[in-house]
Protein backbone atom coordinates (compact mmCIF):
# COMPACT_ATOMS: atom_id res chain seq x y z
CA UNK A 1 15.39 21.59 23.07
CA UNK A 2 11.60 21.37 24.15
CA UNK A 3 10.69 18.21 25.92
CA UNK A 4 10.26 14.83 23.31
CA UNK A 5 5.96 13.79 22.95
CA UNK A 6 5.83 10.44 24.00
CA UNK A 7 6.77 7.52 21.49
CA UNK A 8 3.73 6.29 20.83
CA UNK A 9 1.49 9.08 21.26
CA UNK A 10 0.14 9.22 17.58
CA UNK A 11 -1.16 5.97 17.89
CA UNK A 12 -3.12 6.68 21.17
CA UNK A 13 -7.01 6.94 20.96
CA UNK A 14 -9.58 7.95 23.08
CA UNK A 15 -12.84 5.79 21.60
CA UNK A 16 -13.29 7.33 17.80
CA UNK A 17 -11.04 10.12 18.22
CA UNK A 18 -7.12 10.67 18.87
CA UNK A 19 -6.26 11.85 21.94
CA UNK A 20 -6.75 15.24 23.39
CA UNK A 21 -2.96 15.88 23.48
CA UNK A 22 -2.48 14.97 20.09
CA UNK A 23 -4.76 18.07 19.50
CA UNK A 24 -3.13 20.41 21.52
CA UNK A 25 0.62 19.53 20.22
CA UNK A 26 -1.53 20.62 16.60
CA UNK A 27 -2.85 24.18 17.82
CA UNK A 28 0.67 24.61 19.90
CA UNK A 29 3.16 22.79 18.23
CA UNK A 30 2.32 20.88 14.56
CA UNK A 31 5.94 19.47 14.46
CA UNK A 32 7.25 18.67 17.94
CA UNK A 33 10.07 16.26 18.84
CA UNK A 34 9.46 12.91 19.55
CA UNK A 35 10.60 10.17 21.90
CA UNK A 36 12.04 7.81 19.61
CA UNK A 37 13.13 5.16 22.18
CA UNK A 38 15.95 3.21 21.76
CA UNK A 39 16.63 4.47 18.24
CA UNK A 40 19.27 7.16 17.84
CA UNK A 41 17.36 8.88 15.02
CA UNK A 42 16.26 12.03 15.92
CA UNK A 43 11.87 12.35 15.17
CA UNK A 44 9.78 14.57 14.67
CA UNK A 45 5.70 14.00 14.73
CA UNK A 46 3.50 16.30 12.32
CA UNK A 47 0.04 17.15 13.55
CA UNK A 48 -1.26 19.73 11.63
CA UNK A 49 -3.13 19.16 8.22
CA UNK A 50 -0.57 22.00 6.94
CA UNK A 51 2.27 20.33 7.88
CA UNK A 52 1.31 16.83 7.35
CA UNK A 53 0.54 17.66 3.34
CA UNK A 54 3.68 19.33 3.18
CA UNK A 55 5.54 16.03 4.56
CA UNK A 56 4.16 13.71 2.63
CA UNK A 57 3.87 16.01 -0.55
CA UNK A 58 7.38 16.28 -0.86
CA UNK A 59 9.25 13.44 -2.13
CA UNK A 60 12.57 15.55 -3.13
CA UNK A 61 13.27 16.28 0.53
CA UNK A 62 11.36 13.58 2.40
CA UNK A 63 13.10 10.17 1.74
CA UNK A 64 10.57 6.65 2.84
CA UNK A 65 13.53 4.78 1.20
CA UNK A 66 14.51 2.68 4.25
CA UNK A 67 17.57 1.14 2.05
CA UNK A 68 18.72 4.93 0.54
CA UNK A 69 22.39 4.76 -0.21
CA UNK A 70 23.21 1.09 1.28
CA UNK A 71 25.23 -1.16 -0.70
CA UNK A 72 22.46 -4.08 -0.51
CA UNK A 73 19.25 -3.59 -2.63
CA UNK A 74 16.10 -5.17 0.38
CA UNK A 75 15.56 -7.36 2.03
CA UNK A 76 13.07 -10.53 0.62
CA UNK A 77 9.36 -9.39 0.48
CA UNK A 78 10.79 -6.09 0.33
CA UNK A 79 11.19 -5.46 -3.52
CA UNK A 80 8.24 -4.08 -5.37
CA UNK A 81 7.11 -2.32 -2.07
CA UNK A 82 5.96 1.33 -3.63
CA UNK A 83 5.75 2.80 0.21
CA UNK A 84 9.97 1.75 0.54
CA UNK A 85 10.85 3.29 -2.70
CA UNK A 86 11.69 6.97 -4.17
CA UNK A 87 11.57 8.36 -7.24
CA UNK A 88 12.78 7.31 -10.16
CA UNK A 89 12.27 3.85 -9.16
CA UNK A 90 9.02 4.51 -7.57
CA UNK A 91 7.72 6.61 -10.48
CA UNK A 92 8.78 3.37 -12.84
CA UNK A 93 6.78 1.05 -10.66
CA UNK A 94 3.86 3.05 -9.91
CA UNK A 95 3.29 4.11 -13.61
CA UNK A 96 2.87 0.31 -14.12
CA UNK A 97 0.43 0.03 -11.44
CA UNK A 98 -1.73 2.54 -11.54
CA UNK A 99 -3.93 1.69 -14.32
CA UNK A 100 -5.02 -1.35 -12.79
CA UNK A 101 -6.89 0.85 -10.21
CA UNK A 102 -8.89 2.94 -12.88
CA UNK A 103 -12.57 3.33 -11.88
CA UNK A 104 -13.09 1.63 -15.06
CA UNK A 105 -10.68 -1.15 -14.16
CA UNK A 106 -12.02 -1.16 -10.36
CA UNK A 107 -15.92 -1.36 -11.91
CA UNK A 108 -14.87 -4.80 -13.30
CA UNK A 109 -14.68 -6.50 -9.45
CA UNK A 110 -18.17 -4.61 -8.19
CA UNK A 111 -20.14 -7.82 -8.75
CA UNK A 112 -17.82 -10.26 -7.65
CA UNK A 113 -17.59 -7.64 -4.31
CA UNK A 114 -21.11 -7.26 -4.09
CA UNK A 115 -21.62 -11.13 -4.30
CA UNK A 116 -19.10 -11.16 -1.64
CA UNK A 117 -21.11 -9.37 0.84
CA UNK A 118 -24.01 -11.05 0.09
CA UNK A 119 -21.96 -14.60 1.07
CA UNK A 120 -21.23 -12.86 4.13
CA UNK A 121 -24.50 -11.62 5.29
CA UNK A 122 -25.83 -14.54 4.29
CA UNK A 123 -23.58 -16.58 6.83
CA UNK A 124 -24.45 -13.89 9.84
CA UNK A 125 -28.24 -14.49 8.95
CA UNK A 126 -28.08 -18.23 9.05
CA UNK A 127 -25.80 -17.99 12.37
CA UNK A 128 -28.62 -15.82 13.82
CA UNK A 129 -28.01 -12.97 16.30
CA UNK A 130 -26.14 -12.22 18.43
CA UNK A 131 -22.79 -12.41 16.12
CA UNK A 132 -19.37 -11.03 16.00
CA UNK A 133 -19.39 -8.72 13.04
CA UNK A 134 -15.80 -8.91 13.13
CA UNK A 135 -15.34 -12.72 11.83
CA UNK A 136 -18.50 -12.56 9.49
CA UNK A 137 -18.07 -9.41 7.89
CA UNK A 138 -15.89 -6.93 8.52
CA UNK A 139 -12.17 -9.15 8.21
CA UNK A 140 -13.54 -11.69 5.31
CA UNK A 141 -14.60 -8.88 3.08
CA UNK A 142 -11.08 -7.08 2.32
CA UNK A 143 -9.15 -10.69 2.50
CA UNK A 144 -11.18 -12.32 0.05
CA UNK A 145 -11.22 -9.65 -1.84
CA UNK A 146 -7.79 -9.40 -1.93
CA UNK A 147 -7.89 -12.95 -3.42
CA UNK A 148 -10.28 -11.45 -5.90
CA UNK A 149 -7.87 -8.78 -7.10
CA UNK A 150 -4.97 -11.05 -7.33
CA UNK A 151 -6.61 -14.42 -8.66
CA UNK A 152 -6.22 -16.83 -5.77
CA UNK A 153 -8.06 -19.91 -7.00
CA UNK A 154 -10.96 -20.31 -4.93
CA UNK A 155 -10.12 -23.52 -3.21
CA UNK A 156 -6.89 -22.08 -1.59
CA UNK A 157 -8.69 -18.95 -0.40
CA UNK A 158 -9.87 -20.44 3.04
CA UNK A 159 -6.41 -21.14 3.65
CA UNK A 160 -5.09 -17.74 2.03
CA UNK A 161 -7.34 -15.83 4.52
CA UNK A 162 -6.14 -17.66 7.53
CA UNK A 163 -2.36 -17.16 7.09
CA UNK A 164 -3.02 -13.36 6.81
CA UNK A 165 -4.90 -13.14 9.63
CA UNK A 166 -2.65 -15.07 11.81
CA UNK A 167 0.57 -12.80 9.65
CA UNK A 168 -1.66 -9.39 10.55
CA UNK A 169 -2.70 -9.81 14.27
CA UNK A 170 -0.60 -7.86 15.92
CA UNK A 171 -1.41 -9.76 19.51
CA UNK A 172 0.29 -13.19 18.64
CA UNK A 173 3.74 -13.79 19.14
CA UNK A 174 6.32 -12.51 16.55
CA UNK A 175 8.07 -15.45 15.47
CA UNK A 176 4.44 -17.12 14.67
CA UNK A 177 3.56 -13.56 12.87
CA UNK A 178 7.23 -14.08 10.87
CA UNK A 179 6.58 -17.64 10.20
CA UNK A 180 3.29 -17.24 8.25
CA UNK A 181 4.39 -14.20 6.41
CA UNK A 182 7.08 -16.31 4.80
CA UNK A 183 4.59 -18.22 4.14
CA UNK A 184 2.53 -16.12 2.63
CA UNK A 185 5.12 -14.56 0.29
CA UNK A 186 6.24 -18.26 -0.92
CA UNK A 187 2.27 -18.96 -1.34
CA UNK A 188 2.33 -15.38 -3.63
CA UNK A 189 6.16 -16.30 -5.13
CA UNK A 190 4.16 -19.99 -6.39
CA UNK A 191 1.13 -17.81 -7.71
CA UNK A 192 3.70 -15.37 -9.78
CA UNK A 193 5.02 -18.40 -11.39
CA UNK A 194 2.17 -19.76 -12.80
CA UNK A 195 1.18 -16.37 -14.08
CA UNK A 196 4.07 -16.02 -15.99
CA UNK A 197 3.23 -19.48 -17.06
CA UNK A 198 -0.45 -18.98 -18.06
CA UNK A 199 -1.37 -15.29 -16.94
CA UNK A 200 -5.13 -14.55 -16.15
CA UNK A 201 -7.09 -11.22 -16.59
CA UNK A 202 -6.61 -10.36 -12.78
CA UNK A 203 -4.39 -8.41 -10.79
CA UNK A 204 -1.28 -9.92 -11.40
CA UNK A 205 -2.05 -11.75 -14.66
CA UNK A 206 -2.06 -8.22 -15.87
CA UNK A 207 1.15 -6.86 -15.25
CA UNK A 208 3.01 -10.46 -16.16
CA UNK A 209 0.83 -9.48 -19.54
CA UNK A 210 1.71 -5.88 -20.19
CA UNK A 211 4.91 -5.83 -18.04
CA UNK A 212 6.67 -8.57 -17.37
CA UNK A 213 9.98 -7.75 -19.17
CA UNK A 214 10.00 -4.66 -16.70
CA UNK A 215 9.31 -6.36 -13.54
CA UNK A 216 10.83 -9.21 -11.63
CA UNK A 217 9.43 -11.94 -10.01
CA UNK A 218 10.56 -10.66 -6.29
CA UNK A 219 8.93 -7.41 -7.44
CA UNK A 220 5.66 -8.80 -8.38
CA UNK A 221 5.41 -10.95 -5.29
CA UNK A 222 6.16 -7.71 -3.06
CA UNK A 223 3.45 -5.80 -4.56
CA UNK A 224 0.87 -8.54 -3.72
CA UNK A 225 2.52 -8.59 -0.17
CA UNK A 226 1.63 -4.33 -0.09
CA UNK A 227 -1.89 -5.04 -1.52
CA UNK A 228 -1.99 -7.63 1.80
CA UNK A 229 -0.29 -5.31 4.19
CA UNK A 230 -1.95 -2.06 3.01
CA UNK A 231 -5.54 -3.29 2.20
CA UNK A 232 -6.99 -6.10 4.42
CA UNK A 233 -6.19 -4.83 7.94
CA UNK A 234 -7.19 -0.74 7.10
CA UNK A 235 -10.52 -2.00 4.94
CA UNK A 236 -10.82 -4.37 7.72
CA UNK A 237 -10.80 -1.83 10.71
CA UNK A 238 -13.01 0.68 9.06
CA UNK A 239 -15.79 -1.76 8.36
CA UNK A 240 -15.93 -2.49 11.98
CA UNK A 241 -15.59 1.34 13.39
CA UNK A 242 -17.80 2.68 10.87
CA UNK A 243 -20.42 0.59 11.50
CA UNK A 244 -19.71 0.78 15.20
CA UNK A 245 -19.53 4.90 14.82
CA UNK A 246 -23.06 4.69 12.65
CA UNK A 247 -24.59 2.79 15.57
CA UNK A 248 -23.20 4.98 18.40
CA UNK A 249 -25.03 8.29 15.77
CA UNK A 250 -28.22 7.12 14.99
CA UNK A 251 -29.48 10.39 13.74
CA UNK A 252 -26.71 10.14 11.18
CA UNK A 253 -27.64 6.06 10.81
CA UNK A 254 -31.41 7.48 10.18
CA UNK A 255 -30.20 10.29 7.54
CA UNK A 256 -28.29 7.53 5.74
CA UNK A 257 -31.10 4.66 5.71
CA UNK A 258 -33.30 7.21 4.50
CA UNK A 259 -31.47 8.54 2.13
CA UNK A 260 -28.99 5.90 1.04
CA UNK A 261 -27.79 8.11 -2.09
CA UNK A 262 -25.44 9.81 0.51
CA UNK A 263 -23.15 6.52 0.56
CA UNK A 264 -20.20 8.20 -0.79
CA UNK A 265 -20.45 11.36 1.41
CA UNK A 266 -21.04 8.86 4.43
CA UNK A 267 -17.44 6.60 3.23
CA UNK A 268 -15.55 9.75 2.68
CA UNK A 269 -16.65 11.13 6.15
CA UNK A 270 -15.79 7.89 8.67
CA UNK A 271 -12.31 7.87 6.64
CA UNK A 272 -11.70 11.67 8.15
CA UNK A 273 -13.36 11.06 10.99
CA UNK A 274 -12.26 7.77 11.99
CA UNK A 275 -8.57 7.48 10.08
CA UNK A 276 -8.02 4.01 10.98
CA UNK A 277 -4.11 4.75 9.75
CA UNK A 278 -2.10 5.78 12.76
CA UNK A 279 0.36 7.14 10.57
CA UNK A 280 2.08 6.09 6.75
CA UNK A 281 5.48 5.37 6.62
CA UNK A 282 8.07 7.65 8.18
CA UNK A 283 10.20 10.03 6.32
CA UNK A 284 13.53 10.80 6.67
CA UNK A 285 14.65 14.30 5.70
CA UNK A 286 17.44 14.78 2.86
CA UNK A 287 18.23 18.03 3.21
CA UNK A 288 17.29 20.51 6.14
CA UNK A 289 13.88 21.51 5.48
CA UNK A 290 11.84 24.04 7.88
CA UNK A 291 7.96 22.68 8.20
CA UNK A 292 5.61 25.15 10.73
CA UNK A 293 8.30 27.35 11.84
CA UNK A 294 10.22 24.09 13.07
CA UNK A 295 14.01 22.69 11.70
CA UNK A 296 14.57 19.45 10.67
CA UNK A 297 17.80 18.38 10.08
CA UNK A 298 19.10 16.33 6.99
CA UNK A 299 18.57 12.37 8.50
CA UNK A 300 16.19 13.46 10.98
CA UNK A 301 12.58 11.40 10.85
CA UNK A 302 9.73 12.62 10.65
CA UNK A 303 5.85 10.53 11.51
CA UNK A 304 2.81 12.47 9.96
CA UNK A 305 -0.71 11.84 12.60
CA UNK A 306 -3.21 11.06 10.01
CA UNK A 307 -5.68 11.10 12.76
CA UNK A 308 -4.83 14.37 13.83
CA UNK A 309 -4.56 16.38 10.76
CA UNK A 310 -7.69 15.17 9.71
CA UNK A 311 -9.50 16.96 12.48
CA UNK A 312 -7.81 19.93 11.82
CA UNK A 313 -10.08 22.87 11.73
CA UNK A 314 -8.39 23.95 8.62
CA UNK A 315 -10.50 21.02 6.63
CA UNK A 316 -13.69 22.73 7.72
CA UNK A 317 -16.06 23.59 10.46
CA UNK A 318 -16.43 21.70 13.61
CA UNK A 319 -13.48 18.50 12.83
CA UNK A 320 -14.92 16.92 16.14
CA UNK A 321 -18.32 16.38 14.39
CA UNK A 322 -19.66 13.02 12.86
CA UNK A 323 -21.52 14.50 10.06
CA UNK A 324 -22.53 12.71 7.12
CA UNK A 325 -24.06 15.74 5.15
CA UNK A 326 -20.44 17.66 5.32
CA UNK A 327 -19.01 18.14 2.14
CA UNK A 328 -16.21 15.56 1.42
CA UNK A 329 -12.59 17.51 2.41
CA UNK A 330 -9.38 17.00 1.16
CA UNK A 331 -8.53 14.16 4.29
CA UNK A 332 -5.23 12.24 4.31
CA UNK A 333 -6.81 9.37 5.26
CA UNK A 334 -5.13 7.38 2.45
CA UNK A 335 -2.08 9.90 2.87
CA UNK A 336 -0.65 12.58 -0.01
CA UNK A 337 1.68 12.88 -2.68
CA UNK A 338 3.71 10.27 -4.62
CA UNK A 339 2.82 7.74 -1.92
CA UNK A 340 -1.51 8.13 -2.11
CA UNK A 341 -2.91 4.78 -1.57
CA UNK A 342 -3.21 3.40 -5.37
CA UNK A 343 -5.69 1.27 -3.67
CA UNK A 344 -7.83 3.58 -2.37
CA UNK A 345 -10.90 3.42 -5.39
CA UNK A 346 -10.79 -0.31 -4.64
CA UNK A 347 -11.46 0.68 -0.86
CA UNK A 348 -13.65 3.05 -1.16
CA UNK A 349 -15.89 0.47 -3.36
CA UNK A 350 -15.84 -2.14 -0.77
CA UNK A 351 -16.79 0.38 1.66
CA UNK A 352 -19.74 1.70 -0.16
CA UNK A 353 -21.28 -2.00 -1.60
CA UNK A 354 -20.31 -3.18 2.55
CA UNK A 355 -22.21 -0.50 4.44
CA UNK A 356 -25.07 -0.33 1.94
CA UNK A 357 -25.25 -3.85 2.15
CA UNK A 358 -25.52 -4.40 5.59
CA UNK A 359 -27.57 -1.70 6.27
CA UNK A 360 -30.11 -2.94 3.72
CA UNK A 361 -30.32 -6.58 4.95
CA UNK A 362 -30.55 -5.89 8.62
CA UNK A 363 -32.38 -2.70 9.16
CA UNK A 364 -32.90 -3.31 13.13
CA UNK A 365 -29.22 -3.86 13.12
CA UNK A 366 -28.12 -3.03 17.07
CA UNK A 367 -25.01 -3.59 19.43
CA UNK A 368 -25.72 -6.58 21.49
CA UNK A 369 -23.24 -5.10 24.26
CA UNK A 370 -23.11 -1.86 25.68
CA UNK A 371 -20.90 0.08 24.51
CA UNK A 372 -18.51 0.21 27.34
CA UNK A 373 -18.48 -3.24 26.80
CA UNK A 374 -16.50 -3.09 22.75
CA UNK A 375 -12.83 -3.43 23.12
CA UNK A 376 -10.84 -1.36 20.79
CA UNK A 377 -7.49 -3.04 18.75
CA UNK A 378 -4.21 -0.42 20.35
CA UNK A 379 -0.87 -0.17 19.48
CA UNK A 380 -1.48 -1.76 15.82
CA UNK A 381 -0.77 -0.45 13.03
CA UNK A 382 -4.59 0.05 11.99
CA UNK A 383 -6.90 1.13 14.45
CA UNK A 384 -10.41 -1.18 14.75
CA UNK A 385 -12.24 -3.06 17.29
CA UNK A 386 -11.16 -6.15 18.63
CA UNK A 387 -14.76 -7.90 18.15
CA UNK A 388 -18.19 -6.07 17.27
CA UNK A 389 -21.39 -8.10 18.98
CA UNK A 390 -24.36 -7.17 17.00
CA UNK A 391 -27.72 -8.31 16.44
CA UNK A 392 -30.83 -7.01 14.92
């Protein structure tokens, strides 16, 4: 058997892009074995934008069911997760969910967002440069609207935002990390009761309304706790790199003041080109299943590089190219299959109304360190910068 890739190679970066070996395992090898430390399993790591669709496309031989077959149903805060479950019990949650993330349902929030990022530039105008872009922009934006989407009265937000901060940064201790996700799931468990109590028109209010004989309490709690989990950190991350990216291509920042129509081909580009997700969750074969010429046995796992497939050359011309005028490709960036992020048009809006936004308000908008000087987040499960001085 060829020699394992190292564990953690599909989480290394080198600046925007994934490492040069990560590459090279996708031209020579698109599913190679991989170190999977101290766990037993045997891995495998998909590189390719061929092989990575075909992963995560296949939900009949490609389990992310971390519970399959055990005699337990999950673990708490694990119940309504849709990225833990398989068909049919996926298929019965999802169809509930997925019409709250209509573009017609998603339209509704665009005020409240774009007020958002008003607040926000606001509060970086009045603090005057130079500011961390980081604190004042890029992590406040998804978290509070988070709170948005799931109706967290306003004077428990401040709070709200701090525990998932503190839950999501990946540098702090674990047991503090542990502490203030229980936390945050008993905050979410209170909020579920007083829906079914008196349920609003958001998020939540919504499915208690058209739903709640179908779902359980532990269920709606969990699917707030993967609107935290899956949202705030990724949204987070890419409001930082892209603006970081846009400053670091200022032909491309020049293209896209001029002509700010190209928002949406801009968005759709820094997702391929950045991927902030390392990878989505792992599969575990059901059946032996041959992907790119390679074997993988019935239990073996297998981790799809988002990062790498999406600079495959198969998704057009020069991957390794920043290029806001490409046409949008079909990227991975909020994976494939069953398991797409249901969040995604909510994303994708924050990302337009944020970037427009800022670029708008401060058009001399400038790092105020050199580059060599930004620190980029590693080994977390969404990649990002650690802090983003700016002025303008």
């Amino acid at each position: 058997m060829p020699e394992a890739t190292p564990r953690l190679m599909y989480m290394r970066r080198d600046g925007f892009d994934p490492v040069a070996e990560l590459g090279q395992l996708r031209a020579q090898a698109p599913v190679s074995r991989l170190d999977a430390g101290p766990s037993r399993d045997l891995t495998w790591l998909a590189t390719s934008h061929t092989a990575v669709r075909e992963v995560l496309g296949d939900a009949k031989r490609f389990s992310t069911d971390r519970w399959r077959g055990a005699s337990v149903y999950r673990p708490v805060g694990q119940a309504g997760n849709l990225l833990n479950y398989d068909p049919p019990a996926h298929t019965r949650l999802r169809k509930m969910l997925t019409p709250e993330f209509t573009v017609h349902r998603i339209r509704r929030l665009e005020p409240r967002i774009e007020a958002l990022v008003a607040g926000r530039l606001d509060a970086m105008e009045r603090a005057g440069p130079p500011v961390d872009l980081v604190p004042y922009f890029a992590r406040p934006i998804p978290s509070v609207a988070l709170c948005e989407l799931l109706g967290v009265p306003r004077d428990d937000r401040a709070e709200f935002e701090r525990r998932s901060t503190i839950h999501l940064d990946q540098t702090r201790d674990f047991a503090e990390r542990e502490a203030y996700g229980f936390a945050l799931h008993d905050y979410l468990a209170g909020l579920v009761a007083r829906q079914r109590v008196d349920p609003d028109e958001d998020f939540l209010g919504m499915l208690v309304r058209q739903h709640g004989a179908e779902l359980s309490d532990e269920e709606l709690t969990g699917l707030g706790i993967l609107m935290l989990l899956a949202g705030v950190d990724n949204i987070s991350g890419m409001l930082g790199l892209g603006v970081l990216l846009l400053l670091q291509h200022p032909a491309q920042l020049a293209l896209l003041r001029e002509q700010p129509e190209r928002i949406g081909h801009a968005v759709e580009e820094m997702l391929r080109f950045l991927s902030v997700t390392h990878a989505p969750t792992p599969r575990r074969a059901v059946s032996d299943v041959t992907i790119s010429g390679q074997t993988i046995k019935a239990g073996d796992r297998v981790i799809c590089s988002i990062p790498a497939a999406n600079r495959d050359a198969a998704l057009g011309a020069q991957p390794d190219r920043f290029d806001i005028t490409r046409e949008p490709a079909s990227h991975v960036a909020f994976g494939h299959g069953i398991h797409h992020c249901v969040g995604a048009p909510l994303a994708r809006m924050e990302l337009r109304i944020g970037f427009r936004a800022l670029l708008h308000r401060f058009p001399g908008l400038r790092l105020a360190v050199p580059f060599s000087d930004v620190h980029f987040r590693r080994n977390t499960p969404g990649y990002g910068v650690e802090s983003l001085p700016v002025t303008w």
